[in-house]
Protein backbone atom coordinates (compact mmCIF):
# COMPACT_ATOMS: atom_id res chain seq x y z
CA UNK A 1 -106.28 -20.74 -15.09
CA UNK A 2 -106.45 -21.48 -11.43
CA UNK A 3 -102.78 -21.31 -11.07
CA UNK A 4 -101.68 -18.84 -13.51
CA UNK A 5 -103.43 -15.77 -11.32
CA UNK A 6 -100.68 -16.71 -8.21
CA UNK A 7 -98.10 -17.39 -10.88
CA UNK A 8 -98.15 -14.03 -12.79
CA UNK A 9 -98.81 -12.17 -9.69
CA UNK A 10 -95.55 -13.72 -8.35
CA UNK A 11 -93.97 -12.24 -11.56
CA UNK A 12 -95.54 -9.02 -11.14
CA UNK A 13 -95.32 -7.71 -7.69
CA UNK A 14 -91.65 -7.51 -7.20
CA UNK A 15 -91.44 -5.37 -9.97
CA UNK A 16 -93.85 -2.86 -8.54
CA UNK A 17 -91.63 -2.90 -5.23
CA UNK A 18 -88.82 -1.24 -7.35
CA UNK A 19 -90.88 1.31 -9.00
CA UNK A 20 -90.06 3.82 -6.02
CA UNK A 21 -86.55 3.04 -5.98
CA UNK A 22 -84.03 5.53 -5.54
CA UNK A 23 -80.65 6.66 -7.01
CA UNK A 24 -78.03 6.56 -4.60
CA UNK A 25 -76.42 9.83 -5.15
CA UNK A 26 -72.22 9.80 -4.01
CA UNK A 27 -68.74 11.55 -5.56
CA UNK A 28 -65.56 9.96 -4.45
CA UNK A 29 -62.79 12.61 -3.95
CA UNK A 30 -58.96 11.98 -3.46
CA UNK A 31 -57.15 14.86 -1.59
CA UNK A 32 -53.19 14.09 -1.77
CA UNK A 33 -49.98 15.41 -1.23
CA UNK A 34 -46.76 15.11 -4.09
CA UNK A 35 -43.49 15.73 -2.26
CA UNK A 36 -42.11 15.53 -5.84
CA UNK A 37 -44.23 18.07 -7.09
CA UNK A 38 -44.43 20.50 -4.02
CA UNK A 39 -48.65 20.13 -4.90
CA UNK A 40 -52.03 19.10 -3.64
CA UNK A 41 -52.89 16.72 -5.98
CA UNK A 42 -56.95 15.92 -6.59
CA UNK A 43 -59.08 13.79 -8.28
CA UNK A 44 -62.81 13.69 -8.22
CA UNK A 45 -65.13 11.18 -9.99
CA UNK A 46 -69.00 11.97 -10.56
CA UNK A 47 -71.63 10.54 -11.94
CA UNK A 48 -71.48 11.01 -15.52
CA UNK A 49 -75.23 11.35 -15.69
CA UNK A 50 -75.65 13.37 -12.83
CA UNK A 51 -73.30 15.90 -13.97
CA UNK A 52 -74.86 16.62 -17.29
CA UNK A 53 -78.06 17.30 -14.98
CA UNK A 54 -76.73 19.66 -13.31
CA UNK A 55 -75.27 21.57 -15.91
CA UNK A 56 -78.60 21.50 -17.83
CA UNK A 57 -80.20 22.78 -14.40
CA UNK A 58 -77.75 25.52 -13.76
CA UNK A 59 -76.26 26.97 -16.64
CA UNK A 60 -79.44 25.68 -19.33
CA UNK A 61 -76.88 23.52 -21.12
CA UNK A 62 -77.57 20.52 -22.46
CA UNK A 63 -74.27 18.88 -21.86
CA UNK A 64 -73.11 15.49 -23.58
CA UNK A 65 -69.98 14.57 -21.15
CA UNK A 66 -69.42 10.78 -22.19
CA UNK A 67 -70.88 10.85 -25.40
CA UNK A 68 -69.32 11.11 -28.52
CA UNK A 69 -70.91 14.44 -29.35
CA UNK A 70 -68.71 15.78 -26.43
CA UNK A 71 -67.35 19.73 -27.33
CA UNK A 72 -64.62 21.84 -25.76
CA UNK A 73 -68.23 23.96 -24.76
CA UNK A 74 -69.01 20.72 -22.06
CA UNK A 75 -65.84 21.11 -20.45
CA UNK A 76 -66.21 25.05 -20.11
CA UNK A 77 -69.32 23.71 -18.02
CA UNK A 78 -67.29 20.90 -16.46
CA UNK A 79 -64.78 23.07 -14.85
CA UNK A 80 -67.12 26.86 -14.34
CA UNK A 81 -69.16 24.69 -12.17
CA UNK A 82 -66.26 22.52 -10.44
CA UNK A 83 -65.25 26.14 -9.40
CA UNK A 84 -68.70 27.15 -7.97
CA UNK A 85 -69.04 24.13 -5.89
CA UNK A 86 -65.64 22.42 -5.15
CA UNK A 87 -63.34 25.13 -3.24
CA UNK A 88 -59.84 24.41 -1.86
CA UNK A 89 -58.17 26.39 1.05
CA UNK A 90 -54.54 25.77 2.55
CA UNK A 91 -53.75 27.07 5.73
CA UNK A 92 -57.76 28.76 5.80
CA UNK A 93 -57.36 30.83 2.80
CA UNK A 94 -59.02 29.91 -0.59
CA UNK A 95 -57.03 28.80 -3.29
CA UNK A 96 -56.85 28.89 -6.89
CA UNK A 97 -56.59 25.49 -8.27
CA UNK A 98 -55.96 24.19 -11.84
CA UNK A 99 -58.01 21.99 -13.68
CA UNK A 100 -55.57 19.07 -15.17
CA UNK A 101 -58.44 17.72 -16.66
CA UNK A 102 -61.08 14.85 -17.10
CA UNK A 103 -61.52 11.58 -18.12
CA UNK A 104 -64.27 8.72 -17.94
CA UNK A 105 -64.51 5.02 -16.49
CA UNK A 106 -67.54 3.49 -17.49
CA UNK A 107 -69.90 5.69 -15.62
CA UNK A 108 -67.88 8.26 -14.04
CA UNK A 109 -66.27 11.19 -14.91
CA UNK A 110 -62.88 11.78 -13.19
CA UNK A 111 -61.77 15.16 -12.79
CA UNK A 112 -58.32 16.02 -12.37
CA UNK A 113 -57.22 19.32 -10.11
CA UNK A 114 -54.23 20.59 -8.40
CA UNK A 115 -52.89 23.22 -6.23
CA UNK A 116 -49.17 23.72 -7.26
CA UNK A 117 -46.66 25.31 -5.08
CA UNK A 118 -47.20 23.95 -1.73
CA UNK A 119 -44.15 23.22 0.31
CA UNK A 120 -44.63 20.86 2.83
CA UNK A 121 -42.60 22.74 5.62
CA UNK A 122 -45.40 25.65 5.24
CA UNK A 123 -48.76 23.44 4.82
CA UNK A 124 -50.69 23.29 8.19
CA UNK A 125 -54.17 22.65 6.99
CA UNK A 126 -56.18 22.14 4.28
CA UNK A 127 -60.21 22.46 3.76
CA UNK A 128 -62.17 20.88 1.25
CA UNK A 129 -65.63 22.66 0.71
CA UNK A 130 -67.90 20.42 -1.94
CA UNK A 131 -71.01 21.35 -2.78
CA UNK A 132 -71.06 19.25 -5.77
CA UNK A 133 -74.63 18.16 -7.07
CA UNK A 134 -75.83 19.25 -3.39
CA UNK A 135 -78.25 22.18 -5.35
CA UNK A 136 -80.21 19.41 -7.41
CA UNK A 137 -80.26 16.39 -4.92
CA UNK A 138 -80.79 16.80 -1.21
CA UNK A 139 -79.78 13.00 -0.41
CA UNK A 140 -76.04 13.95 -2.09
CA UNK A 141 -73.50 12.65 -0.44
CA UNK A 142 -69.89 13.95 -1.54
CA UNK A 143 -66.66 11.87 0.50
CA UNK A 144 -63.76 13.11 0.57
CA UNK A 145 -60.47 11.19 1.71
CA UNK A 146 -57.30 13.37 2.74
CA UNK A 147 -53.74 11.93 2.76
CA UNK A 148 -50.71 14.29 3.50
CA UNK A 149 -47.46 13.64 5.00
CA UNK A 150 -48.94 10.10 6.49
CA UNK A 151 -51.89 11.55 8.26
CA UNK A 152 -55.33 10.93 6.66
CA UNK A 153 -58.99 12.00 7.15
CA UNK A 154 -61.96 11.21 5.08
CA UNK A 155 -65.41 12.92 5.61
CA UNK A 156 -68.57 12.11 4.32
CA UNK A 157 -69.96 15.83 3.05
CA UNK A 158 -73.69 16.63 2.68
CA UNK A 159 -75.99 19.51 2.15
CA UNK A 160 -75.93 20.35 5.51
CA UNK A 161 -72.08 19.91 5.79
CA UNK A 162 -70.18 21.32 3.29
CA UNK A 163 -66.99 21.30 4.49
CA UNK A 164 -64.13 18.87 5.49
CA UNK A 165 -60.16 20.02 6.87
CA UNK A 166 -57.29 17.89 7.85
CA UNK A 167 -54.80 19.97 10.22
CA UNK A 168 -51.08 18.70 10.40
């Protein structure tokens, strides 16, 4: 009995140092340039779970993104918030982008966007502004690597710092 006290606390007490543990909250976003297509090409991948948060947060949906219950009614959500809280400008005016669309890998949703008609001659700049998740978790931290025409630029975007350019 002597020894099974120390034994089970042993057990015990690094389980109550993960009890406070926190979710590291990050998006990954891919800003490139298609000669080809004359387009800024993006892709964006989320948290799966933190997305259908914040859509049940903002908008009072309880979204299933993932999940086999899945309806053309998530991906409304998916995109009307994309376009609240991910905006695109070339050469400092906001653009219009269109949503390719989305796909999952294991827990992340990938969203696929693009600016078309973009000729390379004319693009000087181009600004990032992502505010994704920022409104539910203050520790959100959204990067953001830019590639165009062999120059590249990542930023690390938080609450505090929305915004991310790469100038040619």
């Amino acid at each position: 009995m002597k020894i099974f006290k120390p034994v089970l606390l042993l057990f015990i007490l690094p389980l109550f140092a993960f009890a406070g543990a926190h979710k590291f909250y990050i998006s990954v976003t891919n800003v490139d340039y298609s000669e080809k297509d004359q387009a800024v090409q993006i892709i964006t991948r989320v948290f799966i779970d933190d997305m259908n948060t914040v859509l049940k947060e903002r908008y009072g949906y309880p979204a299933v993104l993932g999940t086999d219950e899945e309806s053309a009614v998530d991906k409304e959500f998916l995109e009307k918030y994309l376009r609240t809280k991910f905006l695109v400008e070339i050469n400092g005016k906001t653009v219009k982008y269109d949503f390719i669309g989305h796909k999952y890998d294991s827990d992340m949703v990938i969203c696929y966007l693009e600016v078309p008609n973009v000729p390379l001659q004319t693009l000087k700049q181009i600004g990032i502004t992502n505010e994704v998740l920022t409104d539910i978790y203050d520790d959100q931290q959204n990067v953001v690597h830019m590639k165009v025409n062999g120059k590249k630029k990542s930023h690390v975007l938080i609450k505090s710092r929305i915004k991310g350019m790469l100038n040619l």
